[in-house]
PDB file of N, CA and C in Angstrom:
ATOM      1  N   UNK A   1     -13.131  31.578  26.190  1.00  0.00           N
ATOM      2  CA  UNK A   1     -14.303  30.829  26.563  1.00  0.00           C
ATOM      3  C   UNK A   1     -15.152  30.598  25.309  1.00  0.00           C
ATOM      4  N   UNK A   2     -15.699  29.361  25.537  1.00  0.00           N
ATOM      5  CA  UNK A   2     -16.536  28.884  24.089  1.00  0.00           C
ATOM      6  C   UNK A   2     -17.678  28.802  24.562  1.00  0.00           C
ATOM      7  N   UNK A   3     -18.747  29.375  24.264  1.00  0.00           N
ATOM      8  CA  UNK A   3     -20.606  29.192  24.534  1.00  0.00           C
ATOM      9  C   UNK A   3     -21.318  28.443  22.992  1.00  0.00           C
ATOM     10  N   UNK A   4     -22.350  27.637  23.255  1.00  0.00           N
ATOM     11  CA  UNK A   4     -23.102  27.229  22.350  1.00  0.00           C
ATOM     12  C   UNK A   4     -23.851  27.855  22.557  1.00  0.00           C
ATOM     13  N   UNK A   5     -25.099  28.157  22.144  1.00  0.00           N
ATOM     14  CA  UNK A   5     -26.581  28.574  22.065  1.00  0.00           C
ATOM     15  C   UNK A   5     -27.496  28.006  20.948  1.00  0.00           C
ATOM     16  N   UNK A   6     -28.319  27.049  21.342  1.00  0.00           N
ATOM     17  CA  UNK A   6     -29.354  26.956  20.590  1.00  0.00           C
ATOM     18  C   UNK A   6     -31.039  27.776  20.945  1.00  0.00           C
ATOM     19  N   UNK A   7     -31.715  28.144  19.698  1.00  0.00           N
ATOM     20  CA  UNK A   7     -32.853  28.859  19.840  1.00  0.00           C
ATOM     21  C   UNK A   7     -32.503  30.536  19.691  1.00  0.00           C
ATOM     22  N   UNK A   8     -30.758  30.638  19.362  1.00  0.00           N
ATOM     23  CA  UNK A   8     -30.750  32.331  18.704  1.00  0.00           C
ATOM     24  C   UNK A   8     -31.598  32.989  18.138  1.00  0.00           C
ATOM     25  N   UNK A   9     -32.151  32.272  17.152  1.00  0.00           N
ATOM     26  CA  UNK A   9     -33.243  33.048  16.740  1.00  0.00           C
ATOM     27  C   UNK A   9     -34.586  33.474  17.359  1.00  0.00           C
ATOM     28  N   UNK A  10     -34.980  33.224  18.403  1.00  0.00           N
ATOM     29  CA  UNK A  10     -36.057  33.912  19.260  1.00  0.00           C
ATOM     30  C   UNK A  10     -35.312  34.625  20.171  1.00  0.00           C
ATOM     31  N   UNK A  11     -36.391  35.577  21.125  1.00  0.00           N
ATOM     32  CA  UNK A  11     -36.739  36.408  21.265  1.00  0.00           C
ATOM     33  C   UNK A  11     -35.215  36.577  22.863  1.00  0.00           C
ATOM     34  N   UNK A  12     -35.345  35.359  23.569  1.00  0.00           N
ATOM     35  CA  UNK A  12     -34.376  35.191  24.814  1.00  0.00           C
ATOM     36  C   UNK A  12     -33.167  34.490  24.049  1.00  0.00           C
ATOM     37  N   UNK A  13     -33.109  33.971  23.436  1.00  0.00           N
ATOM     38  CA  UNK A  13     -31.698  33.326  22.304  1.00  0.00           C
ATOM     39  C   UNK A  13     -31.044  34.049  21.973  1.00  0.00           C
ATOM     40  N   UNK A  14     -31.751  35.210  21.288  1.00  0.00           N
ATOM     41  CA  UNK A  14     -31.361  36.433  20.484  1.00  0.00           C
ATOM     42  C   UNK A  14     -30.490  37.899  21.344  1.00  0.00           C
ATOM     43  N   UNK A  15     -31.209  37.689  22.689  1.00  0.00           N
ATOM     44  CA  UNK A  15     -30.594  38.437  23.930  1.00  0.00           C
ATOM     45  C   UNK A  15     -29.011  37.675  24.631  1.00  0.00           C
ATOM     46  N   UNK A  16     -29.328  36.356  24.758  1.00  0.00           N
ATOM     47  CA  UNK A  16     -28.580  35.683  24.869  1.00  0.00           C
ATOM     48  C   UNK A  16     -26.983  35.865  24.003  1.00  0.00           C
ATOM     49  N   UNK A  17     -27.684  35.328  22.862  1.00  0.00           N
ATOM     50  CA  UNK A  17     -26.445  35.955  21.750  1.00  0.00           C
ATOM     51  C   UNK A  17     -25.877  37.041  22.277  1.00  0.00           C
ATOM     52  N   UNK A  18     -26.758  38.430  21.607  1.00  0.00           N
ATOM     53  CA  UNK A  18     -25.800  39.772  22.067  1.00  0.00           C
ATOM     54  C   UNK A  18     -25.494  39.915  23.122  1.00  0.00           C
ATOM     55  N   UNK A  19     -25.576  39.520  24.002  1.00  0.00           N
ATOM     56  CA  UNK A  19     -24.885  39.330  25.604  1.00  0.00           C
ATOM     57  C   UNK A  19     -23.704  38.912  25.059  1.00  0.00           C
ATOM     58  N   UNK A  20     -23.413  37.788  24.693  1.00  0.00           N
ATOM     59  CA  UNK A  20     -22.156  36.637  24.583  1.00  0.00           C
ATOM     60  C   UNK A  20     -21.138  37.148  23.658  1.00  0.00           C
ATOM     61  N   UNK A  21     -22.024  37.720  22.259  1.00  0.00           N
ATOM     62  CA  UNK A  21     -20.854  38.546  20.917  1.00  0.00           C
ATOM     63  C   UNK A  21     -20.049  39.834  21.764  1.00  0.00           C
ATOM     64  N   UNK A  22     -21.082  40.577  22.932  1.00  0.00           N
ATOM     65  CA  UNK A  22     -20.556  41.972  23.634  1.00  0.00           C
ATOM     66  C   UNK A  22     -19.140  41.168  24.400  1.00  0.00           C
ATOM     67  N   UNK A  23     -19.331  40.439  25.237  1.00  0.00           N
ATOM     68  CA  UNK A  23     -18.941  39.787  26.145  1.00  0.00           C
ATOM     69  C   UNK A  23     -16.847  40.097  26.120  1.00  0.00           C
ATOM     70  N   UNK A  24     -16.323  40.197  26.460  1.00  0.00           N
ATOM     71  CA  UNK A  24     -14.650  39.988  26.460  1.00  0.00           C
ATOM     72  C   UNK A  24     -14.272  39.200  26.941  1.00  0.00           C
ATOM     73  N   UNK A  25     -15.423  38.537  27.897  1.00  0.00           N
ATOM     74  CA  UNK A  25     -14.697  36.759  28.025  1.00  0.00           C
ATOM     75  C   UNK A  25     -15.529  35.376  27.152  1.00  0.00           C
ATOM     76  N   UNK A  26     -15.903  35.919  26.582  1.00  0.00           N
ATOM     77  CA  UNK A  26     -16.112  35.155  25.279  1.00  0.00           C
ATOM     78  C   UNK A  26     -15.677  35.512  23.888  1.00  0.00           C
ATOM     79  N   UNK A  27     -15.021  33.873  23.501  1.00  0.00           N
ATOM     80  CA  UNK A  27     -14.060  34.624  22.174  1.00  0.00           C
ATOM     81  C   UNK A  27     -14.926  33.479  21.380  1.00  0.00           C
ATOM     82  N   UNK A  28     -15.665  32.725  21.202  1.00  0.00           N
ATOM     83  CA  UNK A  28     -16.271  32.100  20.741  1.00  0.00           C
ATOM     84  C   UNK A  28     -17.748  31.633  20.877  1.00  0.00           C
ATOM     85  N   UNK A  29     -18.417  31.702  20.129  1.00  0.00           N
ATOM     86  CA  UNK A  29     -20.243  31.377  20.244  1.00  0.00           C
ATOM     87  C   UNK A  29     -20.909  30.767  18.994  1.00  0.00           C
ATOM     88  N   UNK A  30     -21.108  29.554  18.906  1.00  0.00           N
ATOM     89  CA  UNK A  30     -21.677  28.440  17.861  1.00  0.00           C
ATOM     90  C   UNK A  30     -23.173  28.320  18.295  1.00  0.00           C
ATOM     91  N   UNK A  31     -24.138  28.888  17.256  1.00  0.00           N
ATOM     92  CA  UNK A  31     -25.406  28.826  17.479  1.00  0.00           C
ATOM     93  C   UNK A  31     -25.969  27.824  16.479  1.00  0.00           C
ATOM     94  N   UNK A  32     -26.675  27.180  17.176  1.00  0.00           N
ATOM     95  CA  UNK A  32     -27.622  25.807  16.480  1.00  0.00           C
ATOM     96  C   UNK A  32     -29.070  26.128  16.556  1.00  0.00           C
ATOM     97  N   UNK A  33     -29.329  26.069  14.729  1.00  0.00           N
ATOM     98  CA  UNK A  33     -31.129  26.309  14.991  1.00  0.00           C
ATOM     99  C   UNK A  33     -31.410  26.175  14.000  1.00  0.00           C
ATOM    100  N   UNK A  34     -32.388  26.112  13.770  1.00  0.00           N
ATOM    101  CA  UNK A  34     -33.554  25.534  12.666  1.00  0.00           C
ATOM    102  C   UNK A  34     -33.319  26.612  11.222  1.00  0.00           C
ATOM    103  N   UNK A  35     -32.863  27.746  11.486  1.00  0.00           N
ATOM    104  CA  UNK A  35     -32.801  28.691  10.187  1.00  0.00           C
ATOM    105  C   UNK A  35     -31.538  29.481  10.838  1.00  0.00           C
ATOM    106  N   UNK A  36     -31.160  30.194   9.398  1.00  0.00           N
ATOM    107  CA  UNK A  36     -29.722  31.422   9.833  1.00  0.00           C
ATOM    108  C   UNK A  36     -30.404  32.172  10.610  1.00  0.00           C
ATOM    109  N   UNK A  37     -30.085  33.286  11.665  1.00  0.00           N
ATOM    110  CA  UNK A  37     -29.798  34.229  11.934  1.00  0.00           C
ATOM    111  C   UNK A  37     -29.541  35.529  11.274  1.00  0.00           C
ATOM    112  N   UNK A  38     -29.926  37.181  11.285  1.00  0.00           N
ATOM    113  CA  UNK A  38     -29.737  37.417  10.694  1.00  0.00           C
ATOM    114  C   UNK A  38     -28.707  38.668  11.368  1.00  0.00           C
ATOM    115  N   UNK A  39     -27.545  37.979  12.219  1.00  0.00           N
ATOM    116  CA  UNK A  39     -26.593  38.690  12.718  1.00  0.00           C
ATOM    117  C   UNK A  39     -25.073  37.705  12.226  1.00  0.00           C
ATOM    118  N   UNK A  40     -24.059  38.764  11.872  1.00  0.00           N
ATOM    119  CA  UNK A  40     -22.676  37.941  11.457  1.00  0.00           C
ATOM    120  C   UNK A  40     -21.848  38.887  12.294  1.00  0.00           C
ATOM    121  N   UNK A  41     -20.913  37.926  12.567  1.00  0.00           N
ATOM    122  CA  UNK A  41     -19.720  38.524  13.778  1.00  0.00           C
ATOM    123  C   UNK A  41     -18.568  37.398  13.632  1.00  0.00           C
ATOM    124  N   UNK A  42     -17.305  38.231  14.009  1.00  0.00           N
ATOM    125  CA  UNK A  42     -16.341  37.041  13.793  1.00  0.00           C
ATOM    126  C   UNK A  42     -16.257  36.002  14.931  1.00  0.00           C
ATOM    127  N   UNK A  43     -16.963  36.281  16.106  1.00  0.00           N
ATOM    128  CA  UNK A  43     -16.882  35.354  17.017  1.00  0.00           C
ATOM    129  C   UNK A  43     -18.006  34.097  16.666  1.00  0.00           C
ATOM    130  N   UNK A  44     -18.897  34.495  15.648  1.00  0.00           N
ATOM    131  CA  UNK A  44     -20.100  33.532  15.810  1.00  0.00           C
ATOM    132  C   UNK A  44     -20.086  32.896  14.303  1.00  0.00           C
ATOM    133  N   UNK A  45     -20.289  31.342  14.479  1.00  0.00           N
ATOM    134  CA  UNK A  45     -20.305  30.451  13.869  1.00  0.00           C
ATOM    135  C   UNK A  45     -21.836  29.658  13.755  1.00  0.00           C
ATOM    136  N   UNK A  46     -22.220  29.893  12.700  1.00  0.00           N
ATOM    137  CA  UNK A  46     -23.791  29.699  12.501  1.00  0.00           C
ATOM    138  C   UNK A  46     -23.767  28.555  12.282  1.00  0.00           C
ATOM    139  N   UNK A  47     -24.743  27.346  12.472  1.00  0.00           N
ATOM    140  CA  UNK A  47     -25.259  25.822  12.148  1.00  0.00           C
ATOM    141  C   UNK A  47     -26.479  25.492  11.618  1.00  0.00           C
ATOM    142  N   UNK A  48     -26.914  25.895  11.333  1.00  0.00           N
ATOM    143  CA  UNK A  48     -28.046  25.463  10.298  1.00  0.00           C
ATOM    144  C   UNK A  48     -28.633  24.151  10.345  1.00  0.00           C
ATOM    145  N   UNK A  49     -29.610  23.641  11.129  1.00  0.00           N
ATOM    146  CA  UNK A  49     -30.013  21.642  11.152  1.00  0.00           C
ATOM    147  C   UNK A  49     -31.540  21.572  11.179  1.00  0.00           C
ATOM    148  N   UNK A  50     -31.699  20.216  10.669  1.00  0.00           N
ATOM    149  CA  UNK A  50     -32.718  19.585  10.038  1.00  0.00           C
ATOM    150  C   UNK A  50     -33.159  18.587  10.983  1.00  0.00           C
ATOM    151  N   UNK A  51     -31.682  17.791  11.050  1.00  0.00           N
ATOM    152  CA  UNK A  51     -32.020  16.556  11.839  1.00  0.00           C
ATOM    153  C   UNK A  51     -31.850  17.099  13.360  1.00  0.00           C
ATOM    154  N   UNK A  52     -32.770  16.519  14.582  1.00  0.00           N
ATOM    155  CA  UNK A  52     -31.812  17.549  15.823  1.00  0.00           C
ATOM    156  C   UNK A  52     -31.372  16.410  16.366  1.00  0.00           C
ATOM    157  N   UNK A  53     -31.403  14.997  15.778  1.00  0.00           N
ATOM    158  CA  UNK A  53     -31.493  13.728  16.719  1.00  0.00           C
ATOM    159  C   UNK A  53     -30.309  13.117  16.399  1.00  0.00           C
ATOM    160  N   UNK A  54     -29.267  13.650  15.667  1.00  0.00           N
ATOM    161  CA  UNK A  54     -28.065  13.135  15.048  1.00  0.00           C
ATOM    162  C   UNK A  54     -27.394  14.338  14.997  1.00  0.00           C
ATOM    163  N   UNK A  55     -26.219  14.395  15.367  1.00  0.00           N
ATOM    164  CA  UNK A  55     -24.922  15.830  15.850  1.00  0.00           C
ATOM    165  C   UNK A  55     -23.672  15.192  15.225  1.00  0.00           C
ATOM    166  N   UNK A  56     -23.342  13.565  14.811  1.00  0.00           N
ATOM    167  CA  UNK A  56     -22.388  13.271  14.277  1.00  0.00           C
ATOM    168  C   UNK A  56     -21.297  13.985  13.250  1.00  0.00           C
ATOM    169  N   UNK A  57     -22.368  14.277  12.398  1.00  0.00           N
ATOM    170  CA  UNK A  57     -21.229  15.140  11.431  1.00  0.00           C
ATOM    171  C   UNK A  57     -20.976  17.468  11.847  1.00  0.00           C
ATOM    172  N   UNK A  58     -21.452  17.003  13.272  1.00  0.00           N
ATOM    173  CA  UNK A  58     -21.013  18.834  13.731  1.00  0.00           C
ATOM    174  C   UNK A  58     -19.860  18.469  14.850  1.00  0.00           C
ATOM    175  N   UNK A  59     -19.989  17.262  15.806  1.00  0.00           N
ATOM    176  CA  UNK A  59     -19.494  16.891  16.760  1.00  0.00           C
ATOM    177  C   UNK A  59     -18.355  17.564  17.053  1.00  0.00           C
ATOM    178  N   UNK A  60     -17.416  18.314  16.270  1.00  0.00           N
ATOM    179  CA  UNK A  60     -16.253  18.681  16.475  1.00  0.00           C
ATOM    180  C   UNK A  60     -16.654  20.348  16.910  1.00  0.00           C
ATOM    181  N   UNK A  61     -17.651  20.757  17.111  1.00  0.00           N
ATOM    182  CA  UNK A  61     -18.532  21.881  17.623  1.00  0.00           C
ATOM    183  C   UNK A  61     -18.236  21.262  19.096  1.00  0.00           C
ATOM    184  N   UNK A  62     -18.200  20.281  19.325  1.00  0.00           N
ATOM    185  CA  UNK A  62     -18.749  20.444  20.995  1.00  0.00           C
ATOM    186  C   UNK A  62     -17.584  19.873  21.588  1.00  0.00           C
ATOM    187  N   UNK A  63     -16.181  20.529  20.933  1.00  0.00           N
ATOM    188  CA  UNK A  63     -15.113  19.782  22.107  1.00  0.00           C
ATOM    189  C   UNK A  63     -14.624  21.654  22.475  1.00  0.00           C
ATOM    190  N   UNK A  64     -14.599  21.059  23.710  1.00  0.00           N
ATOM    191  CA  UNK A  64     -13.705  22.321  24.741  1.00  0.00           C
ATOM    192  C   UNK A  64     -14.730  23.588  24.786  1.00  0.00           C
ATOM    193  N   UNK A  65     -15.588  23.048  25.066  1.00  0.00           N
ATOM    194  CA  UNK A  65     -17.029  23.982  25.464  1.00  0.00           C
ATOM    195  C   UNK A  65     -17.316  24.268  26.790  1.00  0.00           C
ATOM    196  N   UNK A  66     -17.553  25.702  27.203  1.00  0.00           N
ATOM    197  CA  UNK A  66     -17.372  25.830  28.435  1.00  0.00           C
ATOM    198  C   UNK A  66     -18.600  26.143  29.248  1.00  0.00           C
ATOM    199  N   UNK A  67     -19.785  26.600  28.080  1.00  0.00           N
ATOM    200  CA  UNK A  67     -21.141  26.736  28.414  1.00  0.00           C
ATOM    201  C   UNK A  67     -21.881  26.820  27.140  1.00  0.00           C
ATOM    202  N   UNK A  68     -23.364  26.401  27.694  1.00  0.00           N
ATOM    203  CA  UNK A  68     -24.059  25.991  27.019  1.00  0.00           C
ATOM    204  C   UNK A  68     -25.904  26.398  27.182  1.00  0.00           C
ATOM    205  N   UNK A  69     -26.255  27.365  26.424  1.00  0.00           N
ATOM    206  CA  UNK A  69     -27.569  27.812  26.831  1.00  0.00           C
ATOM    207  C   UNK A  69     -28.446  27.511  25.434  1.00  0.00           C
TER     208      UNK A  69
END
């Protein structure tokens, strides 16, 4: 299972996350937000953005996604 999460870095994002990294039915979690994070795991793939109104050049982030918080 693949989860996105944007807003990891606050306070319910951040719960969110470690829910999803614990998780055994999640083998994947791509977080989108304004700054890094200051958690690394092999399931989680950090995104880093500026623009939030253009996804073109991440787009390949959002195929075969199964949830999204």
């Amino acid at each position: 299972m693949k989860v996105i999460i944007t807003g990891a870095s606050g306070m319910i994002g951040g719960i969110v996350l470690d829910h999803c990294i614990n998780s055994d039915k999640i083998d994947e979690v791509v977080s989108i937000g304004r700054r890094k994070i200051n958690q690394e795991h092999s399931k989680l793939t950090q995104i880093v953005r500026v623009d939030f109104l253009n996804y073109d050049d991440i787009s390949d982030h959002f195929i075969y996604v199964d949830g999204v918080y």
